[in-house]
N, C-alpha and C. Protein backbone atom coordinates (compact mmCIF):
# COMPACT_ATOMS: atom_id res chain seq x y z
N UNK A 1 0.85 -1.19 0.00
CA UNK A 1 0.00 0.00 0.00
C UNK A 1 0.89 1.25 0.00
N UNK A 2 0.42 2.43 -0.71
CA UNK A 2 1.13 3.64 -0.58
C UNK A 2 1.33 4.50 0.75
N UNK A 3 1.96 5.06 1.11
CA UNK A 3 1.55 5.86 2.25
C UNK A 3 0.71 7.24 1.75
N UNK A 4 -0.08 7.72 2.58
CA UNK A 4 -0.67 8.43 2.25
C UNK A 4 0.18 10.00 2.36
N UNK A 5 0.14 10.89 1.42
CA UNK A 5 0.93 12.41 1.67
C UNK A 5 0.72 12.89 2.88
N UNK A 6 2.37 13.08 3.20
CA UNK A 6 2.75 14.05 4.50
C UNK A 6 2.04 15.13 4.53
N UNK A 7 0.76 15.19 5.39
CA UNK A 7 0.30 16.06 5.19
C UNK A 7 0.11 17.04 6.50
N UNK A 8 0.46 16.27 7.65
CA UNK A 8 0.47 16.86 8.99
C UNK A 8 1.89 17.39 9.68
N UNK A 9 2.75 16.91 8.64
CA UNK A 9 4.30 16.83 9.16
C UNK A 9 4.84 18.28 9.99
N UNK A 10 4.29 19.02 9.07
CA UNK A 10 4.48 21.03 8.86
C UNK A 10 3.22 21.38 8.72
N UNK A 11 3.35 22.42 9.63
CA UNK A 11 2.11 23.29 9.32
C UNK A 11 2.28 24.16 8.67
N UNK A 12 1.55 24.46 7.62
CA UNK A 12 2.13 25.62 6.40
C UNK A 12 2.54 26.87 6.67
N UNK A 13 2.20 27.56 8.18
CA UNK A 13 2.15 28.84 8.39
C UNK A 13 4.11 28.48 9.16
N UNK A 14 4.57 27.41 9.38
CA UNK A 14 5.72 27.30 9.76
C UNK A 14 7.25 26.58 8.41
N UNK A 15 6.57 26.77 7.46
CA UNK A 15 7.25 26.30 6.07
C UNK A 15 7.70 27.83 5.21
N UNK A 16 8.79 27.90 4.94
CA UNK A 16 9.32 28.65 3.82
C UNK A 16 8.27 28.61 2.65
N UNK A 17 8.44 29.71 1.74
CA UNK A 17 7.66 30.03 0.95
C UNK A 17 8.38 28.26 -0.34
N UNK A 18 9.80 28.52 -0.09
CA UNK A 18 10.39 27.32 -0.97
C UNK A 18 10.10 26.02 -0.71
N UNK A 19 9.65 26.05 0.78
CA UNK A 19 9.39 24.58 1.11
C UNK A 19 8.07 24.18 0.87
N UNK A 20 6.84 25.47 0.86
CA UNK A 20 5.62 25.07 0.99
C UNK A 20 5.28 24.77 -0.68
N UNK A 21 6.14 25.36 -1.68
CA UNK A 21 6.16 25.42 -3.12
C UNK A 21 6.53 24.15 -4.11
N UNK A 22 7.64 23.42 -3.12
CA UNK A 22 8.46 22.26 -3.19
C UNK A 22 7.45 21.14 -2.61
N UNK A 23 6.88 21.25 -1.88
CA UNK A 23 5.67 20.39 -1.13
C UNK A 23 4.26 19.90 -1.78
N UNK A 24 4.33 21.55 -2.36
CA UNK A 24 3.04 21.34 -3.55
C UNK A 24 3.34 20.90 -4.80
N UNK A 25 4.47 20.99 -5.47
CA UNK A 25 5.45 20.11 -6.26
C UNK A 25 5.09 18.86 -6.29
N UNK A 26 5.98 18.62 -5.47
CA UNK A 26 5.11 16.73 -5.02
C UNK A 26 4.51 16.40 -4.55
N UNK A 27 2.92 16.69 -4.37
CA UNK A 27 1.49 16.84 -4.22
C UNK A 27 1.27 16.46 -5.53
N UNK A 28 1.22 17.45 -6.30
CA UNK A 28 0.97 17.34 -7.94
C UNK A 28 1.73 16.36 -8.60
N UNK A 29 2.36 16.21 -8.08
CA UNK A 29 3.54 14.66 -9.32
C UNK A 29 2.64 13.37 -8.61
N UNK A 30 2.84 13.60 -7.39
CA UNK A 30 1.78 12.47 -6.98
C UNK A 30 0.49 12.29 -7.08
N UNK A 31 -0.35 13.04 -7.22
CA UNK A 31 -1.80 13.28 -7.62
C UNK A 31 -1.17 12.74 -9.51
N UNK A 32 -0.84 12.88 -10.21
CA UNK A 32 -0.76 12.85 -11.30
C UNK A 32 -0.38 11.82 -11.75
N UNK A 33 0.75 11.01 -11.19
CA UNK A 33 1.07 9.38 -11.30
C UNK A 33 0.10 8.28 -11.20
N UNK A 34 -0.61 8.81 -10.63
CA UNK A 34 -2.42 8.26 -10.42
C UNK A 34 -2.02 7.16 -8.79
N UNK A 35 -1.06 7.32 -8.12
CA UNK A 35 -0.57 6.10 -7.39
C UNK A 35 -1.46 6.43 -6.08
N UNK A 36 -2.28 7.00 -5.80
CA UNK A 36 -2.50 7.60 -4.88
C UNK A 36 -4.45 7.05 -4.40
N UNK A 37 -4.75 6.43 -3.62
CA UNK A 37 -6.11 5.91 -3.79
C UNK A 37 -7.08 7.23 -3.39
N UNK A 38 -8.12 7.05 -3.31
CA UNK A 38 -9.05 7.86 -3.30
C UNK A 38 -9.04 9.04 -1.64
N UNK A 39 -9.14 8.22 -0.76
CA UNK A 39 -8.94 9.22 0.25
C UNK A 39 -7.44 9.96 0.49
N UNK A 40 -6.47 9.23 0.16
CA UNK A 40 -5.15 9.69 -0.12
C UNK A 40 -5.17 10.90 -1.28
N UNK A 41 -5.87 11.03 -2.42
CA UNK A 41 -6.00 11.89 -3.26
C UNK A 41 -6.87 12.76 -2.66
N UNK A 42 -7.91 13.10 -1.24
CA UNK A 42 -8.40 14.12 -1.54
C UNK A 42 -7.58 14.60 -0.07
N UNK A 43 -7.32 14.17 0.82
CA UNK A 43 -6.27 14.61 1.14
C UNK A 43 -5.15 15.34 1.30
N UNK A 44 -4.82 14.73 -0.20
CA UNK A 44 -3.32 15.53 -1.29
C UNK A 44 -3.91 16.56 -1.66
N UNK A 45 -5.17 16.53 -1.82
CA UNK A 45 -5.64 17.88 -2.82
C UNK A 45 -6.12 18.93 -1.84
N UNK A 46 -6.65 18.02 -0.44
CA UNK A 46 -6.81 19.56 0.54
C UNK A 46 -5.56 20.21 1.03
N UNK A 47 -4.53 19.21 1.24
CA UNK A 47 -2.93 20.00 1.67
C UNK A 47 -2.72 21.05 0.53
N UNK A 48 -2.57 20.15 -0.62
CA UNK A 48 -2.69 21.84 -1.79
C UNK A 48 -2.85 22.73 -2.14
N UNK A 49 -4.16 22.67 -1.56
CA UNK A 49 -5.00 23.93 -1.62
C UNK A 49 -4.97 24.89 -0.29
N UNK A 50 -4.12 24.14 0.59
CA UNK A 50 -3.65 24.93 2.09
C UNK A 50 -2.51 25.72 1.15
N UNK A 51 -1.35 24.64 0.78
CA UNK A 51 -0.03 24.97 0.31
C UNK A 51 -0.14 26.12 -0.77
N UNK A 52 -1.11 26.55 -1.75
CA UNK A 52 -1.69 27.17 -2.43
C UNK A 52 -1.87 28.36 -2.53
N UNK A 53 -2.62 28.34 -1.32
CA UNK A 53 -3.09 29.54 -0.93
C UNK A 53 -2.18 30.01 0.25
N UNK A 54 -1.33 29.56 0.84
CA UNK A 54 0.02 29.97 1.64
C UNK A 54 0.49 30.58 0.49
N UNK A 55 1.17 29.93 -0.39
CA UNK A 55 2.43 30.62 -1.38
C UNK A 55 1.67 31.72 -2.02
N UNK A 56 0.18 31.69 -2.80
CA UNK A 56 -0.55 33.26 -3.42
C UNK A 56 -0.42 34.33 -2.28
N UNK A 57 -0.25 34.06 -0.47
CA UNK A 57 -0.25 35.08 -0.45
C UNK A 57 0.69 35.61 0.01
N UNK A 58 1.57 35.06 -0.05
CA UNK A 58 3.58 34.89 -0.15
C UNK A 58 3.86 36.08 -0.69
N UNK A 59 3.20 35.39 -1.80
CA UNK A 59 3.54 36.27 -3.20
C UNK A 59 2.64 37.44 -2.81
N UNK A 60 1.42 37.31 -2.35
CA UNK A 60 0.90 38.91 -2.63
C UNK A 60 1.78 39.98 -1.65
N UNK A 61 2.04 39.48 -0.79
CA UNK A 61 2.94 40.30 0.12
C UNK A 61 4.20 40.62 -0.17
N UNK A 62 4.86 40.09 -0.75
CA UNK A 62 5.99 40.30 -1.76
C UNK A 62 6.20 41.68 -2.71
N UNK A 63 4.75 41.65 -3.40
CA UNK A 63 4.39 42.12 -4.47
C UNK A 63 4.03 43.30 -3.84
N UNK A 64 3.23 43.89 -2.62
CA UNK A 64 2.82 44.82 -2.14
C UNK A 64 4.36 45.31 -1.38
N UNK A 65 5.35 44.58 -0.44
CA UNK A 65 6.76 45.08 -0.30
C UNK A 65 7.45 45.99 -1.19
N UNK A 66 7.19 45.59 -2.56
CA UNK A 66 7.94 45.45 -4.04
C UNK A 66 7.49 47.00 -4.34
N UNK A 67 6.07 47.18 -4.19
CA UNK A 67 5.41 48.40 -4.80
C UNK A 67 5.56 49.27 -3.82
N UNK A 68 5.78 48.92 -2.32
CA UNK A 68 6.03 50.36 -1.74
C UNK A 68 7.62 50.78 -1.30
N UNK A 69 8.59 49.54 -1.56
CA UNK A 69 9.93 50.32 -1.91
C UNK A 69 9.98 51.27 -3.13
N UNK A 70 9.33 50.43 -4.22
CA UNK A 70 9.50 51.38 -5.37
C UNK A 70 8.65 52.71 -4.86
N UNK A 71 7.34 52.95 -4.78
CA UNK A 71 7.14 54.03 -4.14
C UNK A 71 8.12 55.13 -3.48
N UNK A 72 8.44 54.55 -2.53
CA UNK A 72 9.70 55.20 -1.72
C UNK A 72 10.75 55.48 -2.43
N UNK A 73 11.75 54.41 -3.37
CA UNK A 73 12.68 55.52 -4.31
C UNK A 73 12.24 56.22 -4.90
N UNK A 74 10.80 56.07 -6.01
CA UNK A 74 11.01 56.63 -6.74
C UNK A 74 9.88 58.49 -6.46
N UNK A 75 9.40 58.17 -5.02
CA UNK A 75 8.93 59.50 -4.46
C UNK A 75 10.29 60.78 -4.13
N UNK A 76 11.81 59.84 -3.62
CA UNK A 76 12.41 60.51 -3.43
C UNK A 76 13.67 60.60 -4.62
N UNK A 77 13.34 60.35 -5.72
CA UNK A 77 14.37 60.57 -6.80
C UNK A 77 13.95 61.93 -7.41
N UNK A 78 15.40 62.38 -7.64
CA UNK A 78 15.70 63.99 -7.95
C UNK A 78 16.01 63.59 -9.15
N UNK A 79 15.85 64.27 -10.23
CA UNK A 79 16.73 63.83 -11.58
C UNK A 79 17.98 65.31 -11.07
N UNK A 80 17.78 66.12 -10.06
CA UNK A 80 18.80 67.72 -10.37
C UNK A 80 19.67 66.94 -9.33
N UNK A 81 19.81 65.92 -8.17
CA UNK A 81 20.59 65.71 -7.73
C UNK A 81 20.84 63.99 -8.10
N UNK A 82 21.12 63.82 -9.37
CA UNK A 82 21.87 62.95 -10.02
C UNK A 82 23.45 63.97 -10.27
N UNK A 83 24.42 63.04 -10.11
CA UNK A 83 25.80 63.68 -10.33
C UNK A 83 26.55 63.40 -11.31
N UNK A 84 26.51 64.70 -11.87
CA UNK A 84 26.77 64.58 -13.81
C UNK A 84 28.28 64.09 -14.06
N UNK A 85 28.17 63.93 -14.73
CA UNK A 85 29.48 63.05 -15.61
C UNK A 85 30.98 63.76 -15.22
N UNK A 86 31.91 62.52 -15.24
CA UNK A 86 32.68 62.40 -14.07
C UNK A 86 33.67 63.08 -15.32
N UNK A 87 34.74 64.73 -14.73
CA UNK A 87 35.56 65.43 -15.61
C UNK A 87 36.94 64.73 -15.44
């Protein structure tokens, strides 16, 4: 018999964005090999959809970091105190 996916091992809110990404990785290779019986597949597919929705909002927070550094340089960029070409 297969074992059924590690699915209690980590709790997603204690996994790297790489580990929870890498996890859902092989979720999907295993859901897809078909090796996986029926309660083992929905299982796999509720950890996924934990792992899923951890990494979208990884990323959305990332993405909102991303937009308010840029904010911040580019509120405080001078084009008059750029320092012109070196004599």
């Amino acid at each position: 018999m297969i074992s059924p996916p590690d699915t209690n091992s980590n709790r997603v809110e204690d996994l790297t964005f790489e580990q929870a990404l890498d996890q859902l990785d092989q979720l999907v290779r295993r859901m897809e090999s078909g090796e996986l019986g029926l309660d083992e597949s929905i299982a796999a597919y509720r950890r996924g959809a934990e792992l899923a929705r951890f990494c979208q909002g990884r990323l959305a927070d990332a993405e909102q970091q991303i937009q308010k550094l840029d904010e911040d340089v580019l509120s405080n960029f001078s084009p008059d105190e750029m320092p012109g070409p070196a004599t």
